[in-house]
N, C-alpha and C. Protein backbone atom coordinates (compact mmCIF):
# COMPACT_ATOMS: atom_id res chain seq x y z
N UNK A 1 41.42 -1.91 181.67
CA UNK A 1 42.38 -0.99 182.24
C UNK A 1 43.33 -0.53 181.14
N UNK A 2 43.27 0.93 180.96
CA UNK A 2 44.80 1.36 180.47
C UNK A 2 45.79 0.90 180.44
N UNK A 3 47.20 1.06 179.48
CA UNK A 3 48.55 0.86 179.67
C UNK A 3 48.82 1.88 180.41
N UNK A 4 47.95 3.25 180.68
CA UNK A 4 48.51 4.58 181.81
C UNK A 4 48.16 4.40 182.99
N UNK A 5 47.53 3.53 183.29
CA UNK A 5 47.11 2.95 184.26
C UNK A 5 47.87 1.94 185.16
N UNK A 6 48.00 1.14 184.28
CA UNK A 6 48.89 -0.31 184.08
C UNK A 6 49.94 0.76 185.06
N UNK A 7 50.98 1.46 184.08
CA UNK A 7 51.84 1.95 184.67
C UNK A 7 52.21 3.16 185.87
N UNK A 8 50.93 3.26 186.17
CA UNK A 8 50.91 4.39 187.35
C UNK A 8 50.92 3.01 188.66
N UNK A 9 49.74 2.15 188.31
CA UNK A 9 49.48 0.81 189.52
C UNK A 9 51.39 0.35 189.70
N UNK A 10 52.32 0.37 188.60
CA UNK A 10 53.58 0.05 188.89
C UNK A 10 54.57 0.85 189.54
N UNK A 11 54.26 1.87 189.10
CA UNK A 11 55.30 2.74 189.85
C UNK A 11 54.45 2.93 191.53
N UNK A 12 53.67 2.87 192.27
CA UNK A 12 53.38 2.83 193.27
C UNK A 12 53.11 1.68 193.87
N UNK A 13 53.52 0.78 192.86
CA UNK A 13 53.89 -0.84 194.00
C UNK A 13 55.37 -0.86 193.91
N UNK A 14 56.05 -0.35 193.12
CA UNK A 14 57.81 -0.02 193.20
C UNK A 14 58.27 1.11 194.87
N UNK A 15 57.38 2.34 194.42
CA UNK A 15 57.28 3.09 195.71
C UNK A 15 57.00 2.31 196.83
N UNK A 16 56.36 1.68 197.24
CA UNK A 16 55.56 0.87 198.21
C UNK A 16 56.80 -0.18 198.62
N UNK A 17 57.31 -0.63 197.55
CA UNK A 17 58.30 -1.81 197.76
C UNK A 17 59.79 -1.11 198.73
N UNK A 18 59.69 0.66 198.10
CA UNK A 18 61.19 0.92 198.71
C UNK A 18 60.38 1.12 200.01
N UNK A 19 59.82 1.40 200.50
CA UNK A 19 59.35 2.36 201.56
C UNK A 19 58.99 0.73 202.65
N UNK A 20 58.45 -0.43 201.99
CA UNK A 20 58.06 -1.51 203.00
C UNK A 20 59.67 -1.80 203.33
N UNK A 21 61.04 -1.73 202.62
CA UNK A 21 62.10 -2.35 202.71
C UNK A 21 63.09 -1.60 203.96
N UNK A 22 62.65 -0.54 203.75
CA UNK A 22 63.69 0.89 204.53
C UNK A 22 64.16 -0.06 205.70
N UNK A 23 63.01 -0.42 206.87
CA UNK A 23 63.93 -1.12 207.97
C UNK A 23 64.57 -0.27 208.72
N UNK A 24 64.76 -0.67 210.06
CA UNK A 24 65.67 0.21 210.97
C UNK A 24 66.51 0.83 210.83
N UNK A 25 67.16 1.75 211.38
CA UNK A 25 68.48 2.37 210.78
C UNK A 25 69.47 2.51 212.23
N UNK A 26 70.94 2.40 211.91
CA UNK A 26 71.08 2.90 213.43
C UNK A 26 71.30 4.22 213.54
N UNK A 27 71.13 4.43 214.83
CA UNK A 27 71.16 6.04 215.48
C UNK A 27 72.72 6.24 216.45
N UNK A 28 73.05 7.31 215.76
CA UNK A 28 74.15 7.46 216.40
C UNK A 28 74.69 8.65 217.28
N UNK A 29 75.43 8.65 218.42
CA UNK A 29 75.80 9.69 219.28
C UNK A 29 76.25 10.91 218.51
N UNK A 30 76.46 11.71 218.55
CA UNK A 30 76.58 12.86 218.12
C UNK A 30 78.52 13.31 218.71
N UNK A 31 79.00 12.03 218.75
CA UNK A 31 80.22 12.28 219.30
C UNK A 31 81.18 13.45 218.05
N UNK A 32 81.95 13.70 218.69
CA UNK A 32 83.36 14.61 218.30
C UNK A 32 83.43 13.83 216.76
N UNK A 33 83.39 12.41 216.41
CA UNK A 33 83.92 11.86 214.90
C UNK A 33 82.83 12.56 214.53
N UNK A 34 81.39 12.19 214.68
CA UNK A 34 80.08 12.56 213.97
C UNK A 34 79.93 13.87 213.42
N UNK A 35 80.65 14.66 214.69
CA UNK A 35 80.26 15.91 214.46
C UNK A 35 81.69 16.76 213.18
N UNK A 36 82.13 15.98 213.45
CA UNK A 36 83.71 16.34 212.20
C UNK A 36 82.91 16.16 210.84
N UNK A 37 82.69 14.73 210.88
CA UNK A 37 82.23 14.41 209.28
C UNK A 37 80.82 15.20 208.65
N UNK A 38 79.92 14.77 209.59
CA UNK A 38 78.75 15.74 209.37
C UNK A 38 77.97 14.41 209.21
N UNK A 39 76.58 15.12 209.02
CA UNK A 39 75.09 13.92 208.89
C UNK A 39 75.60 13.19 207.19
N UNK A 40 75.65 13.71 206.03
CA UNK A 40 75.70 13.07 205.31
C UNK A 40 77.03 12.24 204.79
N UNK A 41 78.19 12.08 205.48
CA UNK A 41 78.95 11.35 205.56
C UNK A 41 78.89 10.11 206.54
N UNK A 42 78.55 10.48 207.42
CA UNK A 42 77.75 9.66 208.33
C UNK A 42 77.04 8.62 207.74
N UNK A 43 76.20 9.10 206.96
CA UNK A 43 74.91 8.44 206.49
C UNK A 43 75.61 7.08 205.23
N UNK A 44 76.61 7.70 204.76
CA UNK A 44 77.07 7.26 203.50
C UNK A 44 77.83 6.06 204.33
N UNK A 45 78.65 6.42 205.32
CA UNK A 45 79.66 5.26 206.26
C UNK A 45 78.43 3.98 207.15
N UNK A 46 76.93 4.47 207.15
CA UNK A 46 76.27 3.37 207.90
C UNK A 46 75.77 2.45 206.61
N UNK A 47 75.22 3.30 205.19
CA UNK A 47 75.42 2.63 204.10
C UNK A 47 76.83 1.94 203.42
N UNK A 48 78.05 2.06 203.90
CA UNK A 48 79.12 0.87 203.62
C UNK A 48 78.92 -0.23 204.69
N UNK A 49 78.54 -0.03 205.95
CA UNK A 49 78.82 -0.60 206.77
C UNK A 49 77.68 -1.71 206.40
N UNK A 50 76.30 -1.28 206.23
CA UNK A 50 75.75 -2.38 206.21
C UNK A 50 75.56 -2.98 204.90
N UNK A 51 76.51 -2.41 204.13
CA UNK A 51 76.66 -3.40 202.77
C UNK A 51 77.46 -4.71 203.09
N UNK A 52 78.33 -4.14 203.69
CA UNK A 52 79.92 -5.04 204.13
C UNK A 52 78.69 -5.95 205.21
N UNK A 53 78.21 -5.57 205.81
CA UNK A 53 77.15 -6.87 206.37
C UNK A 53 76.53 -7.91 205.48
N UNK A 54 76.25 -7.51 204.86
CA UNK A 54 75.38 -7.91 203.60
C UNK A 54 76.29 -9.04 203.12
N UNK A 55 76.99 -8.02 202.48
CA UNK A 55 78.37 -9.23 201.95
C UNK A 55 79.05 -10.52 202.96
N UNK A 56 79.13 -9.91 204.39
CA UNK A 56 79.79 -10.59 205.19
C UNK A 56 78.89 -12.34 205.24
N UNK A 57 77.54 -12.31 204.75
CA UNK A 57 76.01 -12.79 205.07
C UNK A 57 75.16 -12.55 206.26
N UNK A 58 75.79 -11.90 206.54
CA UNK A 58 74.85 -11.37 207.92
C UNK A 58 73.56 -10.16 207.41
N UNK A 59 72.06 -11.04 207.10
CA UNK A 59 71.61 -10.97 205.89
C UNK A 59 70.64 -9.56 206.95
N UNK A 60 69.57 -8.90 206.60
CA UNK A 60 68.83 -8.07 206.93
C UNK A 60 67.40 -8.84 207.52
N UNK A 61 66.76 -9.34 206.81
CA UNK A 61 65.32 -10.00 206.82
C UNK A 61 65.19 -10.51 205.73
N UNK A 62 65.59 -11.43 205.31
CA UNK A 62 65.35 -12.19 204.41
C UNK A 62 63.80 -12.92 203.87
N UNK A 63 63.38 -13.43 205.23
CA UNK A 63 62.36 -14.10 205.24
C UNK A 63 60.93 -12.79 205.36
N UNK A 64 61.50 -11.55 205.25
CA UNK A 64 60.39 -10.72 204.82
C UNK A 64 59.79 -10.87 203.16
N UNK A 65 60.96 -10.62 202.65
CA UNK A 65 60.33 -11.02 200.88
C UNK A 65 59.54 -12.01 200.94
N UNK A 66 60.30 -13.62 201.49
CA UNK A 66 59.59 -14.28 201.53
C UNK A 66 58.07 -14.54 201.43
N UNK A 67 57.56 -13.96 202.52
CA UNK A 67 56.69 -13.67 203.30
C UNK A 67 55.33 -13.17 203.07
N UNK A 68 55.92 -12.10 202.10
CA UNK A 68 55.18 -11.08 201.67
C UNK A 68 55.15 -11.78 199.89
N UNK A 69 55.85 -12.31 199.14
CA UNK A 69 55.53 -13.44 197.90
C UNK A 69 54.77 -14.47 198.14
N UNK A 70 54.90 -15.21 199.61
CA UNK A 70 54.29 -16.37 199.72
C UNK A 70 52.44 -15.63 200.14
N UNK A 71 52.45 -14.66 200.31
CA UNK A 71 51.08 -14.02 201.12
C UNK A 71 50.49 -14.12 199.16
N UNK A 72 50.91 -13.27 198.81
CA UNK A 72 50.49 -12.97 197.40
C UNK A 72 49.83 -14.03 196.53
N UNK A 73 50.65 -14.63 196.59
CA UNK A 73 51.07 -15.87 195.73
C UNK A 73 49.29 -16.84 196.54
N UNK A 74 49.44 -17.04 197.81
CA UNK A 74 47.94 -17.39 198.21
C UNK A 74 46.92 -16.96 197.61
N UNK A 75 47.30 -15.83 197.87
CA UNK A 75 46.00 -14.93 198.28
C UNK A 75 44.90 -14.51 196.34
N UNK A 76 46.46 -15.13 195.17
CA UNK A 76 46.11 -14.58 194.11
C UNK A 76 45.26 -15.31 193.55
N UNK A 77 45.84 -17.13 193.94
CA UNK A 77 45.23 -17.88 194.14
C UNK A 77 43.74 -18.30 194.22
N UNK A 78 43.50 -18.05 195.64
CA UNK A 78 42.08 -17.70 196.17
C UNK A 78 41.19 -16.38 195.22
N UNK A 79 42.01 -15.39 194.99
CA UNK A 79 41.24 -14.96 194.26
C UNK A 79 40.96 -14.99 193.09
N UNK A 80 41.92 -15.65 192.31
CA UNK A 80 41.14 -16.48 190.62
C UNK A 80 39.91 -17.28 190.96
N UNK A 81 39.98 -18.04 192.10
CA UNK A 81 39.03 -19.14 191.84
C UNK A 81 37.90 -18.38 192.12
N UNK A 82 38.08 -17.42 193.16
CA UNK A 82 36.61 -16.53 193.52
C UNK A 82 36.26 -15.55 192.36
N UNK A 83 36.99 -14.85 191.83
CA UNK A 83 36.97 -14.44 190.50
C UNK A 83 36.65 -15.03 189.48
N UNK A 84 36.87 -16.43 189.20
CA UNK A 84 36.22 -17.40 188.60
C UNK A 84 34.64 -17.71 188.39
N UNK A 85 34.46 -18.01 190.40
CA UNK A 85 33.14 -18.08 190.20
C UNK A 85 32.45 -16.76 190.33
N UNK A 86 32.79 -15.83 190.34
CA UNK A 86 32.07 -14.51 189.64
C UNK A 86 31.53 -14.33 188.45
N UNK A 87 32.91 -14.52 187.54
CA UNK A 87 32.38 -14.06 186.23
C UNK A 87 31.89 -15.50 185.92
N UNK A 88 31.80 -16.46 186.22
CA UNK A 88 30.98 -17.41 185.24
C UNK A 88 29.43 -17.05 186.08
N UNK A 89 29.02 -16.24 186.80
CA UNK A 89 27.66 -15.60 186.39
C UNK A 89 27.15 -15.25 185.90
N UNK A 90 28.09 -14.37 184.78
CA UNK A 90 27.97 -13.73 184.20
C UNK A 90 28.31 -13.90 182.55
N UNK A 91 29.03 -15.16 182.84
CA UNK A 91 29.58 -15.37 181.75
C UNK A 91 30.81 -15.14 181.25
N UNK A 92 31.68 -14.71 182.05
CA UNK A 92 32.92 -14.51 181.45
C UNK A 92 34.14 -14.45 182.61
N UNK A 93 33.91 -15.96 183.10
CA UNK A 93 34.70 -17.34 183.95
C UNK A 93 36.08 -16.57 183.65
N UNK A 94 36.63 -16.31 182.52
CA UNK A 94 38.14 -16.50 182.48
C UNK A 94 38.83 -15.18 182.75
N UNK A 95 37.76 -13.97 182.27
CA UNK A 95 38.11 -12.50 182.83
C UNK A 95 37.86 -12.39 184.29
N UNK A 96 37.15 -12.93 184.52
CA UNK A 96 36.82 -12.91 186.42
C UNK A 96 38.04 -13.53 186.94
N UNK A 97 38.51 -14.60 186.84
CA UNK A 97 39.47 -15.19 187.23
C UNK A 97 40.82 -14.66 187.16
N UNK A 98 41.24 -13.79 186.23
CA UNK A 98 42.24 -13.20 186.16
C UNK A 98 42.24 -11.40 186.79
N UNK A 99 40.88 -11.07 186.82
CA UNK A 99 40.61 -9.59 187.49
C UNK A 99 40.57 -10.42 189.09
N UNK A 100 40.30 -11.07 189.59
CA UNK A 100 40.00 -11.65 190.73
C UNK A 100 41.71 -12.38 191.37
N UNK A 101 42.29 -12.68 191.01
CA UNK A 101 43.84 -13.39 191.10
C UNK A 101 44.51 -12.05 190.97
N UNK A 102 44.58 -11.23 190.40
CA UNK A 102 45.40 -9.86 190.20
C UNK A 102 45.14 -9.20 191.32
N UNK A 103 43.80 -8.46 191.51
CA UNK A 103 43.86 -7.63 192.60
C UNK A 103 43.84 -8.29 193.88
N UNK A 104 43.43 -9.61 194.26
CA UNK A 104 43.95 -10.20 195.17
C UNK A 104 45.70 -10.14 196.21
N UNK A 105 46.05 -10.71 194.84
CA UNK A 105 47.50 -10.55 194.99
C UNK A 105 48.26 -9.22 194.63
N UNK A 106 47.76 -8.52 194.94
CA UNK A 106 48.20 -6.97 195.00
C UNK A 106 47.69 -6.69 196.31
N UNK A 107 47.12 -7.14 196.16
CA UNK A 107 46.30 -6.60 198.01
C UNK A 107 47.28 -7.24 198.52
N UNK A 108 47.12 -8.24 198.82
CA UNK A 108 48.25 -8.98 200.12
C UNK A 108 49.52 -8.65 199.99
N UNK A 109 49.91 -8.74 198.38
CA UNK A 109 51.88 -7.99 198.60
C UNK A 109 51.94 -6.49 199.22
N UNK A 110 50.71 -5.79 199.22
CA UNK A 110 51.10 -4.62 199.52
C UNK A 110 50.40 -4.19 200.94
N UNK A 111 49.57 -5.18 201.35
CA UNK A 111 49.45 -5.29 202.58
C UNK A 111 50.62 -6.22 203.24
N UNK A 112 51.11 -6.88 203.35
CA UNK A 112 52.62 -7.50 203.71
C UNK A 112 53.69 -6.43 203.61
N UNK A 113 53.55 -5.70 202.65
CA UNK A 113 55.09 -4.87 202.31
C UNK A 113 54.73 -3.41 203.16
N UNK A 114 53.01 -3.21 202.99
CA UNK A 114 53.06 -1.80 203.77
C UNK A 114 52.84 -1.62 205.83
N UNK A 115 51.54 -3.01 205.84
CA UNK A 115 51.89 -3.10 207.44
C UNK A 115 52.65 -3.89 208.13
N UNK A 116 53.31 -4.69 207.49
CA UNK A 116 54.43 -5.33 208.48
C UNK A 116 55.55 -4.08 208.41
N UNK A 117 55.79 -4.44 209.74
CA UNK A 117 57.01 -3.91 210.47
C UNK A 117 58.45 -4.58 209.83
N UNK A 118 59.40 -3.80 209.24
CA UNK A 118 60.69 -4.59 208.68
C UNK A 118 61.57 -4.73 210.43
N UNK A 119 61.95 -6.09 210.08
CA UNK A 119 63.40 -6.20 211.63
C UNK A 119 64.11 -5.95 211.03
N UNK A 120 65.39 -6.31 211.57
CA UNK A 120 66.54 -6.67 211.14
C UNK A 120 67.17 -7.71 212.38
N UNK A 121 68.01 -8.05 211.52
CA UNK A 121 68.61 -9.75 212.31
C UNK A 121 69.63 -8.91 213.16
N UNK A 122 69.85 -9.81 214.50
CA UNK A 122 70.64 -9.60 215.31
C UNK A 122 72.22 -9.34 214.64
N UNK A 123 72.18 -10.18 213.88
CA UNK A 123 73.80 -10.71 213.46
C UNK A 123 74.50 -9.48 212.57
N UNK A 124 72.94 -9.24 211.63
CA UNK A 124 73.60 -7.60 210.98
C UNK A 124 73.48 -6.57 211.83
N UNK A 125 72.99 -6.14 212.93
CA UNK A 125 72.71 -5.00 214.22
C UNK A 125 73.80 -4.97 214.48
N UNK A 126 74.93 -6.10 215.02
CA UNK A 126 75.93 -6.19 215.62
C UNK A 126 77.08 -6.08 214.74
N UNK A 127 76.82 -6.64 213.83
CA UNK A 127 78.16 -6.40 212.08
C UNK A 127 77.78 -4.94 211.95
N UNK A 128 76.94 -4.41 212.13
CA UNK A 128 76.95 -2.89 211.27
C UNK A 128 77.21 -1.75 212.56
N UNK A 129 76.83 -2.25 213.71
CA UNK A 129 77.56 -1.31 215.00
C UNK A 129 79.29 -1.53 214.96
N UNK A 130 79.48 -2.48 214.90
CA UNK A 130 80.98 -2.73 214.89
C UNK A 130 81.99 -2.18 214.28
N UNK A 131 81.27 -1.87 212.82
CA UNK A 131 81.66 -1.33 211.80
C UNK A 131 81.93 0.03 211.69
N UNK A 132 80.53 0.33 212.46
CA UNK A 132 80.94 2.03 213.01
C UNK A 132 81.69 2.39 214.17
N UNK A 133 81.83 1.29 215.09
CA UNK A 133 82.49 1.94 216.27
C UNK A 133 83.86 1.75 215.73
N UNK A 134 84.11 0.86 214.83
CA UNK A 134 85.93 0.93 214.28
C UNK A 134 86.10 2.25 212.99
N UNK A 135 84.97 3.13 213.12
CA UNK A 135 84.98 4.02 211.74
C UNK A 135 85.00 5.39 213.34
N UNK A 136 84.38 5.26 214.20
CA UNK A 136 84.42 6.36 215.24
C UNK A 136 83.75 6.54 215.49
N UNK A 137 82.31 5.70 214.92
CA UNK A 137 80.95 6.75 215.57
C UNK A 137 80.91 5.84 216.62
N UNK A 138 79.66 6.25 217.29
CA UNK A 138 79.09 5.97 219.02
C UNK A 138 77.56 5.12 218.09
N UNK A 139 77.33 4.18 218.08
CA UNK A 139 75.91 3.44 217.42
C UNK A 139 75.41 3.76 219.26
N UNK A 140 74.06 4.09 219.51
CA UNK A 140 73.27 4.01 220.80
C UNK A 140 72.11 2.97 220.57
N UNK A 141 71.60 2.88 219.53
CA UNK A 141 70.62 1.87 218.89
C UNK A 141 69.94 2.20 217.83
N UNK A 142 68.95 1.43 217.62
CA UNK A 142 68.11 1.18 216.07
C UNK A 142 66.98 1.63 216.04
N UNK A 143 66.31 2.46 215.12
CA UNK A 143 65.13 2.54 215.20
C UNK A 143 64.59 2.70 213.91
């Protein structure tokens, strides 16, 4: 494989990483505050709010990273050793094992990061509505 290669496979497991992280957002009424400030002030006040969650520890999904490292981390596993016994068919045990452990564990982080569904924890839903109803907006729910 290329180093242009190398680095295209990175920037679309970086892409992949923002896009598995996004997570719910809340949705908000379209009340009299909303409609003063506008959508992108809005947007900027649900991004303080759920920082100040963040900070508060009222964490997002934590145990998604988790989740999706511990999948990898198996799965890269399993595939050195099967990669292993590939190339020692062939003769070359130690390139199999490492082509076999790589794309393994690319598969599963990015199957973890692209079809799981992100939650979010109760504790930040409720820290980051709060946050807006003392800023003026109307939170109706998450989606």
């Amino acid at each position: 494989m290329t180093r242009r290669n190398d680095r295209r496979i990175l920037v679309l497991l970086v892409a992949a990483l923002g896009f598995g992280c996004a997570g719910p957002k809340p949705i908000l009424y379209p009340n009299a505050h909303y409609q003063s400030v506008g959508q992108s002030v809005a947007e900027s006040d649900i991004a303080g709010c759920r920082a100040a969650a963040d900070a508060a520890g009222a964490n997002r999904d934590p145990s998604q990273v988790t989740s999706a490292a511990r999948s990898a981390v198996v799965a890269g596993t399993i595939g050195g050793a099967a990669g292993a016994a590939g190339g020692a068919v062939v003769g070359h045990a130690g390139r199999g094992a490492g082509v076999g452990a790589a794309g393994s564990a690319a598969a599963a982080l990015m199957s973890a990061i692209l079809f799981r569904r992100p939650t979010t924890s109760q504790a930040h839903i409720a820290y980051v509505d709060r946050c807006l109803r003392d800023l003026g907006y109307e939170p109706v729910g998450w989606q």
